[in-house]
N, C-alpha and C. Protein backbone atom coordinates (compact mmCIF):
# COMPACT_ATOMS: atom_id res chain seq x y z
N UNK A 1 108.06 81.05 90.29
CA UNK A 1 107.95 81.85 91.50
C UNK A 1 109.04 82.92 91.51
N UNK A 2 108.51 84.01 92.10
CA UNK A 2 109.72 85.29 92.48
C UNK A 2 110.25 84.95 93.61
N UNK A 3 111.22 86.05 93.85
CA UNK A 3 111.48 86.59 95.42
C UNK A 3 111.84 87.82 95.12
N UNK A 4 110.68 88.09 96.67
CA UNK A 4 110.24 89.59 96.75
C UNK A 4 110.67 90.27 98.14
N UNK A 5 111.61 91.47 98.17
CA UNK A 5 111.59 91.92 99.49
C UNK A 5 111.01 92.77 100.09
N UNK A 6 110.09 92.56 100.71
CA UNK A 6 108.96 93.29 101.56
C UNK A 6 109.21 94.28 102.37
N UNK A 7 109.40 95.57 103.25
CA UNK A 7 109.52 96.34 103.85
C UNK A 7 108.21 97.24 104.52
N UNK A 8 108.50 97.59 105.49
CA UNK A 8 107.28 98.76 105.87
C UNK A 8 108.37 100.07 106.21
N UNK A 9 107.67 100.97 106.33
CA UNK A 9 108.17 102.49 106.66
C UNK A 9 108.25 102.99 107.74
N UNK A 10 108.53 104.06 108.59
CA UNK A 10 107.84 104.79 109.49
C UNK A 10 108.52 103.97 110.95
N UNK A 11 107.81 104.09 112.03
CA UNK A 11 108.84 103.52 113.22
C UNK A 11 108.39 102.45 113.60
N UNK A 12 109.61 101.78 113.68
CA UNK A 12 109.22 100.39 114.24
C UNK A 12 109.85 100.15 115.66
N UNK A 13 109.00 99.25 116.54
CA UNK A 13 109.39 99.37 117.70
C UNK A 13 109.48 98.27 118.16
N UNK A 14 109.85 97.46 119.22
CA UNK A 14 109.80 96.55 119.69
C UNK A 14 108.79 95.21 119.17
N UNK A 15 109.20 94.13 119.39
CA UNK A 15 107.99 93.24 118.58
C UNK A 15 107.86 93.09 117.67
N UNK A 16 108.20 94.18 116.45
CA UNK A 16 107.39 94.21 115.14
C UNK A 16 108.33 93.36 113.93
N UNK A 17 107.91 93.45 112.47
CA UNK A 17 108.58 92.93 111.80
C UNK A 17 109.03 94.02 111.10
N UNK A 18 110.33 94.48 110.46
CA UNK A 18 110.68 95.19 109.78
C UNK A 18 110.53 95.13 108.18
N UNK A 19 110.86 93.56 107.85
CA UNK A 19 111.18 93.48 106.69
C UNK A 19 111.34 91.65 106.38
N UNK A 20 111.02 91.32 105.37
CA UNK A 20 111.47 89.74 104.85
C UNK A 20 111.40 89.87 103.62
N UNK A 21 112.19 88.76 103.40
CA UNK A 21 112.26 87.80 101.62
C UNK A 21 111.47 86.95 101.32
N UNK A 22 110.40 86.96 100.54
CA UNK A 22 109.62 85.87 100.50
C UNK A 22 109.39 85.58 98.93
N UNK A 23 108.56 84.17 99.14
CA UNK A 23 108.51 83.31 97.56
C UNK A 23 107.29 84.13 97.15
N UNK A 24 106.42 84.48 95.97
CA UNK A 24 105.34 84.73 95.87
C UNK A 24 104.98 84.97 93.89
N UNK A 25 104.40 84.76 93.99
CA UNK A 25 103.97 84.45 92.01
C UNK A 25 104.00 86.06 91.44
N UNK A 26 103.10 86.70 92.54
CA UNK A 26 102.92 88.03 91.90
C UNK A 26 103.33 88.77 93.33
N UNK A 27 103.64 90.33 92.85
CA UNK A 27 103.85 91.36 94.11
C UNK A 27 102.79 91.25 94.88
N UNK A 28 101.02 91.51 94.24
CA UNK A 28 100.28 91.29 95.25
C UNK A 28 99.94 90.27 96.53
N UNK A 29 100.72 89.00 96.06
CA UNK A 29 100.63 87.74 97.07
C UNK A 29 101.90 88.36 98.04
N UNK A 30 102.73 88.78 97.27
CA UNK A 30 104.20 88.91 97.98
C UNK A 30 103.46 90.30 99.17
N UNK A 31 103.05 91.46 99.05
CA UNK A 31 102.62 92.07 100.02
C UNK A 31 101.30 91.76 100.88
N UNK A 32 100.86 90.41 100.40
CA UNK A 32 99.82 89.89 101.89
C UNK A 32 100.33 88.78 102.24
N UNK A 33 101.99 88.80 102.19
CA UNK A 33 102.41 87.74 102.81
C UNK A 33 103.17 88.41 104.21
N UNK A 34 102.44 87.39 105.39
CA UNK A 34 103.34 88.07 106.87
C UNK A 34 104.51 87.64 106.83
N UNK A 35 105.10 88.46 107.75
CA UNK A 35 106.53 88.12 107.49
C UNK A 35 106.59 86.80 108.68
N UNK A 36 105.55 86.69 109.54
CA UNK A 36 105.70 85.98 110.51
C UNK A 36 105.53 84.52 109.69
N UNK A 37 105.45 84.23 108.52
CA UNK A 37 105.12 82.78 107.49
C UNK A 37 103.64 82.17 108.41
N UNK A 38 103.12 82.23 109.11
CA UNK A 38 102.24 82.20 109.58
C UNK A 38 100.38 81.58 108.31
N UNK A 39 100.65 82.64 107.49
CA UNK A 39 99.72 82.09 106.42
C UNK A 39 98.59 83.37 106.32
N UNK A 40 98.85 83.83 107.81
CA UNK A 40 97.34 84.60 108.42
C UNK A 40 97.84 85.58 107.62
N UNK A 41 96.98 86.33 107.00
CA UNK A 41 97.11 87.69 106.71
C UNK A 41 96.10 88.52 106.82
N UNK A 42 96.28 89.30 108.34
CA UNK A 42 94.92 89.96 108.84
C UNK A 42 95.30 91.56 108.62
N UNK A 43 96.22 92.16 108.06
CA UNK A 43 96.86 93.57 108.79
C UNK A 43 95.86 93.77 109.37
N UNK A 44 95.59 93.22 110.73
CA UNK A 44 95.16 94.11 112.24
C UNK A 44 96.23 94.70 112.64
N UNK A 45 95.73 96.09 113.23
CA UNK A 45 96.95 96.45 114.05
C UNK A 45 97.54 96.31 115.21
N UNK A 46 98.89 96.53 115.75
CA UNK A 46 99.53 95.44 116.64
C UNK A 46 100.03 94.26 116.49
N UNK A 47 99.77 93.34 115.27
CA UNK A 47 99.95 92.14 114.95
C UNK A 47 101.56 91.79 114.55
N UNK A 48 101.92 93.31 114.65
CA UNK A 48 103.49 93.00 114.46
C UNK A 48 104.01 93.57 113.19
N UNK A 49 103.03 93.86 112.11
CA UNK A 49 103.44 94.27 111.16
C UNK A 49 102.51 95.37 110.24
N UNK A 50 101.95 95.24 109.57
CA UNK A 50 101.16 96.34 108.62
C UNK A 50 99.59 96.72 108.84
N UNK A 51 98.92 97.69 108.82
CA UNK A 51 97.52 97.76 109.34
C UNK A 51 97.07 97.45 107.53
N UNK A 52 97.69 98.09 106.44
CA UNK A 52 97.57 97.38 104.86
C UNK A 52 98.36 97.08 103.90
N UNK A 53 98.32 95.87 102.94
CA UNK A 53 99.12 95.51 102.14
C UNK A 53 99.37 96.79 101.51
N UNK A 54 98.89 97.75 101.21
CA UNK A 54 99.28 99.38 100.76
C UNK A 54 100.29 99.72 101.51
N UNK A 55 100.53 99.24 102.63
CA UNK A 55 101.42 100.23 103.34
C UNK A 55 103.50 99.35 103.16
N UNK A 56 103.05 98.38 102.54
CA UNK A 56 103.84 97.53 102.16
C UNK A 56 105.02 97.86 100.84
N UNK A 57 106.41 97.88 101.43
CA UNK A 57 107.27 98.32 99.89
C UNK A 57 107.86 96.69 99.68
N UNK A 58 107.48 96.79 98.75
CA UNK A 58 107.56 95.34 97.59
C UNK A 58 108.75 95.68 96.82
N UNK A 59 109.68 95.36 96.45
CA UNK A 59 110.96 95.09 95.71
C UNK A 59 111.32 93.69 95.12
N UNK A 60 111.27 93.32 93.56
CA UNK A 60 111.40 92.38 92.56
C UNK A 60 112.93 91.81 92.94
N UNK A 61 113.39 90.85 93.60
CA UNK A 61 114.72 90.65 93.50
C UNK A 61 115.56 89.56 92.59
N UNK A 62 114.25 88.53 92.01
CA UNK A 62 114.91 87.67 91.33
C UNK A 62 113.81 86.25 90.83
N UNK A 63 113.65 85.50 90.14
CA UNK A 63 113.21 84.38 90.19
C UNK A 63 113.81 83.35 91.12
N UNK A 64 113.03 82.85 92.08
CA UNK A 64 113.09 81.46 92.87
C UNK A 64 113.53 80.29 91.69
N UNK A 65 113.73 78.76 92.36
CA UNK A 65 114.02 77.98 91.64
C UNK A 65 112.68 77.17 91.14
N UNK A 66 111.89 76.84 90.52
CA UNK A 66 111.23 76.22 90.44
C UNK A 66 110.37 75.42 91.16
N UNK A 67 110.94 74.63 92.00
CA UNK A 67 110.61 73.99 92.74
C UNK A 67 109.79 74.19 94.35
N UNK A 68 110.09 75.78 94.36
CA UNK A 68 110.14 76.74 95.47
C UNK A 68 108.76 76.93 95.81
N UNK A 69 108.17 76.47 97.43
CA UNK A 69 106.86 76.67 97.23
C UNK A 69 106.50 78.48 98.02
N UNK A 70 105.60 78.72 97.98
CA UNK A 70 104.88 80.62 98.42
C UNK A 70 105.64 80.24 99.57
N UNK A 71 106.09 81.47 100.70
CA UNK A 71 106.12 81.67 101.61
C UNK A 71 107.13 82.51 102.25
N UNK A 72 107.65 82.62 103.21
CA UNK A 72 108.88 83.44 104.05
C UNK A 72 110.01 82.53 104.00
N UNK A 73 111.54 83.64 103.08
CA UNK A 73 112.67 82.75 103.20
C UNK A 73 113.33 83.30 104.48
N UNK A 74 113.30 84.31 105.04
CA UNK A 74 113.96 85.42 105.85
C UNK A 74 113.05 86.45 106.32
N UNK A 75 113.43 86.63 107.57
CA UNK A 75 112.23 87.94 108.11
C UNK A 75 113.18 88.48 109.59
N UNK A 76 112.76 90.03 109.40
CA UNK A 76 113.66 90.72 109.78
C UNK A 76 112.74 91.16 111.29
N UNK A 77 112.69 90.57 112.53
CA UNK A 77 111.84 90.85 113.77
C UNK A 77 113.01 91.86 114.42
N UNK A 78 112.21 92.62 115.48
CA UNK A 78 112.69 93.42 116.18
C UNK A 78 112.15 93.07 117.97
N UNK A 79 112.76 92.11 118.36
CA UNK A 79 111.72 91.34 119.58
C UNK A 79 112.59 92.61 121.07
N UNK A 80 111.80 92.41 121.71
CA UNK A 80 112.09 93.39 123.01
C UNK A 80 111.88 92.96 123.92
């Protein structure tokens, strides 16, 4: 497993998620992963985070330990 740090662009406002660290095999799992660990990955919009995994900046930061299962280690909310 990797860890991948996820980001979106553009303005974020109240509610939303900015950014997390998450476990994921490949970048593509790593950008349809919510930052909310939730599981759901709808980009609807409003949901707090991305309307598409396209709109998603993915950054390679390292191999996880083995043992490490998919998901959110850290996530960066902006609550209001």
């Amino acid at each position: 497993m990797k860890l991948w740090l996820i980001s979106r662009n553009g303005v974020i406002d109240y509610d939303e998620y900015d950014s997390a660290v998450v476990v994921a095999a490949t970048e593509e799992q790593a950008r349809n992963t919510h930052p909310s660990g939730s599981g759901v990955v709808s980009h609807e919009p409003f949901d707090g985070w991305v309307a598409s995994a396209a709109a998603v900046n993915c950054v390679y930061l390292g191999e996880a330990e083995a043992n490490v299962k998919p998901g959110v280690v850290c996530a960066s909310y902006n609550a209001g």
